[in-house]
Protein backbone atom coordinates (compact mmCIF):
# COMPACT_ATOMS: atom_id res chain seq x y z
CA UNK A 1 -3.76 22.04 26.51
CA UNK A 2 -2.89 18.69 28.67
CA UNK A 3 -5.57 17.29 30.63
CA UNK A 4 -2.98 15.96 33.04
CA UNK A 5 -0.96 18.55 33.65
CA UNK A 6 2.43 16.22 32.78
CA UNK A 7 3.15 13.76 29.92
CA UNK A 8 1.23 10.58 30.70
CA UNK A 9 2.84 8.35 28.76
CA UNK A 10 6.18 9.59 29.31
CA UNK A 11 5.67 9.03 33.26
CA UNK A 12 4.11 5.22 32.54
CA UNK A 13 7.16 4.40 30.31
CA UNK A 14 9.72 5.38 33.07
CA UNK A 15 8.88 2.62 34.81
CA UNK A 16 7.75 -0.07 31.85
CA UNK A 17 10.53 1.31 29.80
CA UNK A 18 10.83 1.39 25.79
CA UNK A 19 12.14 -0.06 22.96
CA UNK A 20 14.40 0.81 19.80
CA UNK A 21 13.43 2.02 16.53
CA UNK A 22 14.02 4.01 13.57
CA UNK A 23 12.14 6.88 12.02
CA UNK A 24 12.36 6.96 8.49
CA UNK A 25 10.84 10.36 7.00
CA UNK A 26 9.71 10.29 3.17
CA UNK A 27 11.03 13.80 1.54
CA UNK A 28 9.65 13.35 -1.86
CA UNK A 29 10.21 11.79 -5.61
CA UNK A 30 12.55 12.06 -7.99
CA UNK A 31 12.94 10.29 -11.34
CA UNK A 32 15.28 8.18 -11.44
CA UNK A 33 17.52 7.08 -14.68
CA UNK A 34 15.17 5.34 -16.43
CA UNK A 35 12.03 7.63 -16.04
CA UNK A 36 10.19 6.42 -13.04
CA UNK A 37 9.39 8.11 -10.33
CA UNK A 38 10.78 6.54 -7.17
CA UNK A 39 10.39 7.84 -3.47
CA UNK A 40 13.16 9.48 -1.73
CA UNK A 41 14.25 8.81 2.01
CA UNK A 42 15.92 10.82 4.85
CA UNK A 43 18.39 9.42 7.04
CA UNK A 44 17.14 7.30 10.34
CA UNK A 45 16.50 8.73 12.86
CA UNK A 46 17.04 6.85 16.14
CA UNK A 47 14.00 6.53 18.38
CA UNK A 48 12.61 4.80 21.53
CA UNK A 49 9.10 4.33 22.58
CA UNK A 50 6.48 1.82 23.68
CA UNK A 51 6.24 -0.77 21.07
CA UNK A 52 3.39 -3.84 21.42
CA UNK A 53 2.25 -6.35 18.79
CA UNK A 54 -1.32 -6.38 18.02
CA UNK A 55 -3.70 -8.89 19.48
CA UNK A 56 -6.53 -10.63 16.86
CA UNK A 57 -9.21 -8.97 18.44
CA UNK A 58 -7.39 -5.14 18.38
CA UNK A 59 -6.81 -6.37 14.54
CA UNK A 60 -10.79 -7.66 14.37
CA UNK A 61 -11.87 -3.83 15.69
CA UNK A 62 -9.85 -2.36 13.34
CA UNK A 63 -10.81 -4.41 10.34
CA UNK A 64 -7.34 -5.32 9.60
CA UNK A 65 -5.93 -7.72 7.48
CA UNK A 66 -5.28 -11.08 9.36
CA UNK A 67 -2.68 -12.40 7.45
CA UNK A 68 -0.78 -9.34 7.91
CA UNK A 69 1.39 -8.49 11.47
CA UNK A 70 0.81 -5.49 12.95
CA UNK A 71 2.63 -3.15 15.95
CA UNK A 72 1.25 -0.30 18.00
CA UNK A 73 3.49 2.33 18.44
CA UNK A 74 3.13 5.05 21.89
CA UNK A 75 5.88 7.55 21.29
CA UNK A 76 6.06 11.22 23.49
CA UNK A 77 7.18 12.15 20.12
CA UNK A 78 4.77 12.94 17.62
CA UNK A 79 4.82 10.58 14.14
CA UNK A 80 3.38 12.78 11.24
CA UNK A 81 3.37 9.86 9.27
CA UNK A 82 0.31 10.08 6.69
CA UNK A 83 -1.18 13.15 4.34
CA UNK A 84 -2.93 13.00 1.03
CA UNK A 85 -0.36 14.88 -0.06
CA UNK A 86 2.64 12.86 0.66
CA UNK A 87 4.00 9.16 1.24
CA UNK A 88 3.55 7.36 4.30
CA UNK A 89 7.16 7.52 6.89
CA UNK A 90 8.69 4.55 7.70
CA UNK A 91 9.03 3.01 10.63
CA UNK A 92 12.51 0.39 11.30
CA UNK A 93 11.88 -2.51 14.50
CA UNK A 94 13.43 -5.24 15.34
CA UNK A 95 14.64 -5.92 11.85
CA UNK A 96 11.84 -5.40 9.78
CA UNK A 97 9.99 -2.30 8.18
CA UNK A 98 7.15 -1.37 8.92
CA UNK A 99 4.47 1.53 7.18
CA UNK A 100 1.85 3.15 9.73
CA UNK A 101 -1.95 3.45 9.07
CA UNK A 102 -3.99 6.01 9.05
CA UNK A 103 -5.31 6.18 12.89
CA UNK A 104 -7.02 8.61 14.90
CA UNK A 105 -5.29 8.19 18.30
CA UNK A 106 -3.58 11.01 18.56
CA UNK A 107 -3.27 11.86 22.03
CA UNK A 108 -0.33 14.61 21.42
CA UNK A 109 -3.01 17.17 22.38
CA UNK A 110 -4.75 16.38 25.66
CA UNK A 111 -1.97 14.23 26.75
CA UNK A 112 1.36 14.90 25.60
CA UNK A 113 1.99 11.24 23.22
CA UNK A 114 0.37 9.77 20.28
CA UNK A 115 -0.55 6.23 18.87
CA UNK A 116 0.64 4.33 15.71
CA UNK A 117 -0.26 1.20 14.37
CA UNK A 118 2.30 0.38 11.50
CA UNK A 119 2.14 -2.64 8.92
CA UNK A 120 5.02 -5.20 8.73
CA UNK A 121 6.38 -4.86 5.06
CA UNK A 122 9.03 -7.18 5.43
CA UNK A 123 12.96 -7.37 6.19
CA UNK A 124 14.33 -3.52 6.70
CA UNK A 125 17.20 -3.07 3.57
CA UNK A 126 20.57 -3.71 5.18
């Protein structure tokens, strides 16, 4: 059920607008030739959504790493990125890849959108 009646987030970036990503959804393991087990990766998927870089004190709050960047992803779309049961999705921006954090604002209920802060890994594989 929406609090709002309408997609809050989705109305707000109409007028702020959004930016390019990928989506990048883990599908499992496999072994690979010499008997490790390496993670397998679907195709990107193209995205757009509200993308921001962390302040320190948003990092501070969430007892983050400093050294580290961070992004906060709002997408209409919802991101299942993270299960005990499964590897984290990935996330391509603005050259770089990035691998979301647990989090627990997930507004896809009440308000139609969700929230992901993501971890920069380093340059996306060309």
């Amino acid at each position: 059920m929406s609090n709002f009646g309408f997609n809050l987030l989705a109305t707000a970036q109409s007028v702020i607008g959004r930016q390019d990503y990928q989506y990048v959804a883990w599908t499992g393991r496999t072994t690979d030739d010499q008997g490790y087990e390496v993670d397998q990766w679907a195709e990107p998927v193209d995205r757009k959504a509200g993308i921001y870089p962390m302040n320190r004190e948003t990092i501070q709050k969430n007892g983050l790493d400093f050294e580290k960047e961070y992004i906060q992803i709002f997408d209409v779309e919802l991101i299942g990125l993270l299960s005990r049961s499964q590897n984290a999705d990935k996330i391509i921006f603005d050259g770089s890849e990035w691998r979301a954090l647990p989090t627990a604002n997930n507004w896809r209920v009440s308000g139609g959108w969700n929230q992901v802060i993501a971890v920069r890994l380093g340059p996306a594989d060309a």
